[in-house]
Protein backbone atom coordinates (compact mmCIF):
# COMPACT_ATOMS: atom_id res chain seq x y z
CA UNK A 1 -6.49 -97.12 182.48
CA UNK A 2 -4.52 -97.14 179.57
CA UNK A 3 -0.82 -96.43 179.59
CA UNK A 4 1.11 -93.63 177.47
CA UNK A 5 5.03 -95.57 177.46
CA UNK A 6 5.75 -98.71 178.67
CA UNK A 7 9.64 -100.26 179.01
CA UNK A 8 9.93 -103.89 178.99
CA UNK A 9 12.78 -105.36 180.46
CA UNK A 10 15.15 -102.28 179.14
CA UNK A 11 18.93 -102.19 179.23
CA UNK A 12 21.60 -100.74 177.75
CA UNK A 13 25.37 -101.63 177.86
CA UNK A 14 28.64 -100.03 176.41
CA UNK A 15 30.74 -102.59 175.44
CA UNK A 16 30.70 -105.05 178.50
CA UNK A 17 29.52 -102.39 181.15
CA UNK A 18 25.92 -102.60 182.00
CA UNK A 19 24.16 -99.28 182.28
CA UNK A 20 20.69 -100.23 182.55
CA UNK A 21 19.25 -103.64 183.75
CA UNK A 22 16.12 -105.12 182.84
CA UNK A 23 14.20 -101.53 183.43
CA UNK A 24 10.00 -101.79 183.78
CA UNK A 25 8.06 -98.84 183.76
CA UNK A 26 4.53 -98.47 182.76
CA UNK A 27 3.32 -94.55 182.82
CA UNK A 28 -0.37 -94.09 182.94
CA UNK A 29 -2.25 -91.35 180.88
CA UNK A 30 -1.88 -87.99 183.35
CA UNK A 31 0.66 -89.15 185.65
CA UNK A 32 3.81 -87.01 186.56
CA UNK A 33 6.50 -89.87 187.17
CA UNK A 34 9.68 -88.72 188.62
CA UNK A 35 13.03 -90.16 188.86
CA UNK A 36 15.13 -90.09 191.52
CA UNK A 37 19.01 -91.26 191.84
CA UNK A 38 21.97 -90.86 193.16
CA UNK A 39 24.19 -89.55 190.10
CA UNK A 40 25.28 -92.40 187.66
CA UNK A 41 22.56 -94.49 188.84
CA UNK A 42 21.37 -94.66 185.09
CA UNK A 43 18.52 -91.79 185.16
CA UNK A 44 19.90 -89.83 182.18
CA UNK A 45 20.35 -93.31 179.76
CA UNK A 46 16.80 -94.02 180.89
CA UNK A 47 15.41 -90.59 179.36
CA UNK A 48 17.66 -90.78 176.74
CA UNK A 49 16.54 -94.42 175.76
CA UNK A 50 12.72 -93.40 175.94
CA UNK A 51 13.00 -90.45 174.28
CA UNK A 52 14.72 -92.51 171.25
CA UNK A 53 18.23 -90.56 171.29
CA UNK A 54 19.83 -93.88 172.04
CA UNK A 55 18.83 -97.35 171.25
CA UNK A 56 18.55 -100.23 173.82
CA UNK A 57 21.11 -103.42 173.92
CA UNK A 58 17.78 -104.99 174.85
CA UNK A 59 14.28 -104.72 175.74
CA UNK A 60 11.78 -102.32 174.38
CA UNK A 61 9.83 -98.67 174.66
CA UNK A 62 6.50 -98.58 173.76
CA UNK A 63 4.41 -95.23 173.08
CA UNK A 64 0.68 -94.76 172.96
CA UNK A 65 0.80 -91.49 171.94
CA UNK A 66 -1.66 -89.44 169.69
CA UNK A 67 1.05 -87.12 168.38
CA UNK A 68 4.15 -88.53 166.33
CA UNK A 69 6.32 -86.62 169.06
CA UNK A 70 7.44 -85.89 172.44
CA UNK A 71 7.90 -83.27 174.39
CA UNK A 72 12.04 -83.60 175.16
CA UNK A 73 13.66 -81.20 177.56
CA UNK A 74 17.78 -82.09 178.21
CA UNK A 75 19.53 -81.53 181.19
CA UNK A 76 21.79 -79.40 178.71
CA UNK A 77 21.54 -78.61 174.96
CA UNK A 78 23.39 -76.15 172.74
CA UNK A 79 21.60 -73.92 170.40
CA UNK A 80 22.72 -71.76 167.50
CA UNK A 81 24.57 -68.61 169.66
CA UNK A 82 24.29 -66.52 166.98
CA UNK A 83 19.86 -66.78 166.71
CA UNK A 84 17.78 -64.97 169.02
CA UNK A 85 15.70 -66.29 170.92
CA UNK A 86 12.19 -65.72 168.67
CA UNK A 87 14.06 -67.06 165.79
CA UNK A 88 14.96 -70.35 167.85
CA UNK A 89 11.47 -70.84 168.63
CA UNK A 90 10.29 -70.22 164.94
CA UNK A 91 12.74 -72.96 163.86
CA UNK A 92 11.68 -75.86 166.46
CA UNK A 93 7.66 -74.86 166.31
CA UNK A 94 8.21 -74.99 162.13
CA UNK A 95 9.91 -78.50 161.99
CA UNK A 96 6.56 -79.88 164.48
CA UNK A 97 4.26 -77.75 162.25
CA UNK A 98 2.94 -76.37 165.31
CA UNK A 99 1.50 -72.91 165.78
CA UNK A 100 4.09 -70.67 166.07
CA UNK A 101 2.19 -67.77 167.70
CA UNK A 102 1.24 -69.84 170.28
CA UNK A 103 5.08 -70.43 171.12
CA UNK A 104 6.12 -66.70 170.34
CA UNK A 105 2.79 -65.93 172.92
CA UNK A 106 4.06 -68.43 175.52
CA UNK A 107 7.98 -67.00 175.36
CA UNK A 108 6.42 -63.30 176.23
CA UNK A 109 4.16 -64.95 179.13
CA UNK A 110 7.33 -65.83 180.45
CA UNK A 111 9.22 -62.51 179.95
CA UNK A 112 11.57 -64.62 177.84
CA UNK A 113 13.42 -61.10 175.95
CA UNK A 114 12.84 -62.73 172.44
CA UNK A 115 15.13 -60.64 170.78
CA UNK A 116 18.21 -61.21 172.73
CA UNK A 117 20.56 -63.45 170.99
CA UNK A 118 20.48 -67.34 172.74
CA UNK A 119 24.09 -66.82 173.80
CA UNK A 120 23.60 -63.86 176.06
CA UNK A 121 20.30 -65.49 177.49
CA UNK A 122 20.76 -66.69 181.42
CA UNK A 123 20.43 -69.71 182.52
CA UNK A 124 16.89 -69.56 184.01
CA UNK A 125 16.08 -67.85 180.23
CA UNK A 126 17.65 -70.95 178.58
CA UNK A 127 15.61 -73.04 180.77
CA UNK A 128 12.52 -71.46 179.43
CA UNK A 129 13.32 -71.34 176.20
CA UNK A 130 14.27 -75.29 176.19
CA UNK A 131 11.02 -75.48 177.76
CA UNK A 132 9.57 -73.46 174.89
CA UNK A 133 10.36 -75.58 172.41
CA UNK A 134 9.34 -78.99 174.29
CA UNK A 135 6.04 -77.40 174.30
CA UNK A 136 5.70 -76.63 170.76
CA UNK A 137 3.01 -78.49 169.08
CA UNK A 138 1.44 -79.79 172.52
CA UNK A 139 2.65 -82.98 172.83
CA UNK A 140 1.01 -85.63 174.42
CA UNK A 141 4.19 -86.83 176.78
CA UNK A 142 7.08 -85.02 178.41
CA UNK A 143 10.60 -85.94 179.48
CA UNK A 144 12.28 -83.63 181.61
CA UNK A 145 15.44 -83.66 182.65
CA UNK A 146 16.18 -81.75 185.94
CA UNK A 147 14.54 -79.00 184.43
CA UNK A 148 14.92 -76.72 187.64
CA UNK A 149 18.92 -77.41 188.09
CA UNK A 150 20.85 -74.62 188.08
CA UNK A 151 18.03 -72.03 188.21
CA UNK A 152 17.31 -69.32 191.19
CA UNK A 153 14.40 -69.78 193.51
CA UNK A 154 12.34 -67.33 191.30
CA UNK A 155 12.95 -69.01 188.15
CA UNK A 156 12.78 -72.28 189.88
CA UNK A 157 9.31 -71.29 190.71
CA UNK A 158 8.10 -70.25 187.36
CA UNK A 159 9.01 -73.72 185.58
CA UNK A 160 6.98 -75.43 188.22
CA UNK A 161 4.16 -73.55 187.62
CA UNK A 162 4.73 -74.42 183.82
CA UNK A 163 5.04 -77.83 184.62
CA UNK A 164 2.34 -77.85 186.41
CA UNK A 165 0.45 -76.65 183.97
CA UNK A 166 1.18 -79.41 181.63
CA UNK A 167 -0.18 -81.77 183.49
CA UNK A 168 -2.83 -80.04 184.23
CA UNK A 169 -4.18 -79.84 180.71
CA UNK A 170 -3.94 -83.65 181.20
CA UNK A 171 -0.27 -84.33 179.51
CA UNK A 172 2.08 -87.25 181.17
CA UNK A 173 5.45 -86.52 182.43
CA UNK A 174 8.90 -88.30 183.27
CA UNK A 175 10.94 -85.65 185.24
CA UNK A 176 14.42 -86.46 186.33
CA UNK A 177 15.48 -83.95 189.81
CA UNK A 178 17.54 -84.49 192.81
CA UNK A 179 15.58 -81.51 194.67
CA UNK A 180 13.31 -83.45 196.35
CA UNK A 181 10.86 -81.06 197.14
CA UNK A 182 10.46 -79.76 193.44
CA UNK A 183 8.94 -83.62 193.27
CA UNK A 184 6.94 -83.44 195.85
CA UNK A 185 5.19 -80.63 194.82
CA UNK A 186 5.01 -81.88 191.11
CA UNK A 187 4.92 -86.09 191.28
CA UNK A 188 1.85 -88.06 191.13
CA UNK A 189 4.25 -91.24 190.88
CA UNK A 190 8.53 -92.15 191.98
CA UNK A 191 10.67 -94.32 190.70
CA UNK A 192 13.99 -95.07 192.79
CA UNK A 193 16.99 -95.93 190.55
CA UNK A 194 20.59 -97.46 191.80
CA UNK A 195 23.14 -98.98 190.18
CA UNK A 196 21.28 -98.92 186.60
CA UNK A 197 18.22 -100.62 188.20
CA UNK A 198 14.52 -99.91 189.27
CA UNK A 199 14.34 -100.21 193.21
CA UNK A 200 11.08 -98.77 193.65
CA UNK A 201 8.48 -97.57 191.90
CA UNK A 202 4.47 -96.29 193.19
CA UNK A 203 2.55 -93.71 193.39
CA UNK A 204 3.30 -90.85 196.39
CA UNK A 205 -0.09 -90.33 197.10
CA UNK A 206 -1.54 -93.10 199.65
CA UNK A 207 1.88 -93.68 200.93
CA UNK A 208 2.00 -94.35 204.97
CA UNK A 209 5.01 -95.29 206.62
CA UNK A 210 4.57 -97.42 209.66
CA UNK A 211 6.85 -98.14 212.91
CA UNK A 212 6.10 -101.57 214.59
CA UNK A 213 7.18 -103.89 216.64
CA UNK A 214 8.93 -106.77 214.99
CA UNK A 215 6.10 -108.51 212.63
CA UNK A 216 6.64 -111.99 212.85
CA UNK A 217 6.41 -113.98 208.79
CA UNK A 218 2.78 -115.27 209.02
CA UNK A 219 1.26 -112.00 209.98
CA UNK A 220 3.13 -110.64 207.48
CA UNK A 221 1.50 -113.44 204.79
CA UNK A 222 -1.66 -112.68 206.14
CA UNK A 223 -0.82 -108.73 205.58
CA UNK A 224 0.09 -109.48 201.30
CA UNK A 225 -2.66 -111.24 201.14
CA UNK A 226 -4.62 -107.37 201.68
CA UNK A 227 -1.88 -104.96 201.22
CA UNK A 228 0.67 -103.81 199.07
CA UNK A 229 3.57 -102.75 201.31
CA UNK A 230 7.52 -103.41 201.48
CA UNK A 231 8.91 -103.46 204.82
CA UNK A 232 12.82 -104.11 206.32
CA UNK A 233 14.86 -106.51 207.22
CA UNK A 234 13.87 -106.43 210.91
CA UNK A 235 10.23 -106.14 210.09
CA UNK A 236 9.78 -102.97 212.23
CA UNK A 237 9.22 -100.80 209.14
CA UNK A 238 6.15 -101.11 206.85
CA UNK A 239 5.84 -98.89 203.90
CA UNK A 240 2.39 -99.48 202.84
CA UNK A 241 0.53 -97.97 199.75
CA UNK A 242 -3.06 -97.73 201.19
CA UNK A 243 -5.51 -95.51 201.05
CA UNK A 244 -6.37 -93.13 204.24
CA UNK A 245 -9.52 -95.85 204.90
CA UNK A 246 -7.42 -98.66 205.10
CA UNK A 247 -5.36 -97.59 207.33
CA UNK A 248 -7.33 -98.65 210.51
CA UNK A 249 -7.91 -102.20 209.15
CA UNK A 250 -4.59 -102.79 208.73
CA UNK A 251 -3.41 -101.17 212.28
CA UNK A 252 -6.25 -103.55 213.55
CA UNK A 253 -4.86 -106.86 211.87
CA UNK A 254 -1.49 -105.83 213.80
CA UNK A 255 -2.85 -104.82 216.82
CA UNK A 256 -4.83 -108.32 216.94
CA UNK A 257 -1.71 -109.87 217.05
CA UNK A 258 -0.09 -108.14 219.84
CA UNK A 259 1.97 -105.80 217.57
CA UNK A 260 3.10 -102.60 219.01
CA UNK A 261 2.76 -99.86 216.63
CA UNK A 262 4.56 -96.76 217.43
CA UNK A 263 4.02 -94.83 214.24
CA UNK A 264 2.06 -94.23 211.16
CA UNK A 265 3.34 -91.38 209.05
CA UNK A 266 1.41 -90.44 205.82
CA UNK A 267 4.58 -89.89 203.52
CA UNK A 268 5.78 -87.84 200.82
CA UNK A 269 8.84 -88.30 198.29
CA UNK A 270 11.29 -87.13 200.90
CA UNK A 271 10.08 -90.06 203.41
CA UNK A 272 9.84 -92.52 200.96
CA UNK A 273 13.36 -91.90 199.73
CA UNK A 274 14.65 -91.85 203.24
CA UNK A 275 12.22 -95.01 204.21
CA UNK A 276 13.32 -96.63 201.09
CA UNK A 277 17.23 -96.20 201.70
CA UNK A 278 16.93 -97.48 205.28
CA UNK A 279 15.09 -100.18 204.19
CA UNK A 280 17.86 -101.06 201.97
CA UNK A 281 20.96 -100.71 204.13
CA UNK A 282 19.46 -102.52 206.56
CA UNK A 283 18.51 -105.63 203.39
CA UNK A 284 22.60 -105.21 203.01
CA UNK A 285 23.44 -105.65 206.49
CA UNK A 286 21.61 -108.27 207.35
């Protein structure tokens, strides 16, 4: 499968401090890839890099996209305070030469009061109407960022249903969120960031974490010869990215070598995080 934005070795510095480090990402065609950080761990000059709004000290974003746009939703923007919210719309859906019906129709689906001016709009409004506008003209790719921060649990709910959505009508999307569970529902694929650099990336789905005895090195050789895992410094912790039939023939390569296991735990983003963390405080220790 083809991918929709690639990064090749992708950094970005201001003046001798290093933001980003040597940042690889490839996005496939109707994945949701979220990224998740502690705060100044270099999400925000990621999306901002891929969505062209900065340029790189070095590496490179490449697009395959259809459309000569993206679909760009900050974790803040200003608009004009004075507009109203149709008139907003009208503007952004003009300059992509998009249908603006379709965005006028898609602002009253969401209850979005159109003729309220943008500065008396709440926030959960503002969200939609960002969200509006990203839409306009369909674009092939998405960058969110934390597009449910700040919102109530009913509007929270709404622009996960409009994400949703999106990619179901087969669009990509880089979301940026530190509510864990709004990626779990939405994330096909996570990315781990710290420090300004990629510590994990995979897809969620097919994810088992397993608890072992320690694994001694040449059963672990004999295990990446078949498996794509990462596992901790004690070797007592496997995250493997198998699928559910797969499972059993790997349990039986350990159990064939007198390996206890004690656990296998078919994961989602929350356990991966956790699994991931553990994994590397317990790298640092040692």
């Amino acid at each position: 499968m083809s991918y929709i934005l690639k990064t090749e070795k992708l950094s970005k510095s201001f003046g001798k401090t290093e933001i980003l480090h040597d940042i690889d990402i490839a996005i496939k065609y109707g994945e949701v890839y979220g990224l998740i950080g502690q705060n100044g761990a270099g999400k925000t000059t990621l999306l901002r890099l891929v969505s062209g709004l900065m340029k790189p000290s070095k590496g490179s974003v490449i697009f395959q996209t259809a459309k000569p746009f993206i679909g760009y939703m900050p974790q803040s923007c200003r608009f004009d305070d004075t507009a109203t919210a149709a008139s907003t719309i009208r503007f952004f859906a003009a300059m992509r030469k998009s249908n603006v019906k379709d965005s006028i129709r898609l602002g009253e689906k969401l209850e979005l009061d159109m003729g309220k001016k943008v500065k008396h709009l709440s926030p959960g409004q503002q969200k939609k109407l960002q969200m509006i506008i990203a839409m306009a003209g369909e674009p092939d790719l998405y960058i969110l960022d934390e597009p449910t921060a700040g919102l109530d649990p009913n509007a929270t709910f709404e622009m996960k249903n409009i994400i949703s959505s999106i990619h179901s009508a087969g669009k990509s999307i880089i979301i940026s969120s530190h509510i864990l569970q709004d990626m779990d529902d939405i994330c096909t694929n996570i990315a781990i960031m710290d420090k300004g650099q990629l510590t994990y990336s995979n897809t969620i789905e097919n994810c088992y974490v397993i608890k072992t005895s320690p694994i001694a090195e040449s059963v672990l050789q004999e295990l990446s010869d078949k498996f794509d895992f990462s596992i901790d410094s004690e070797a007592t912790t496997i995250i493997a990215h198998i699928s559910k039939e797969k499972v059993p023939q790997l349990i039986n390569i350990l159990t064939l070598h007198k390996i206890s296991v004690f656990e296998v735990t078919a994961s989602n983003v929350k356990g991966i995080v956790q699994e991931q963390l553990h994994i590397e405080k317990r790298c640092k220790n040692g």
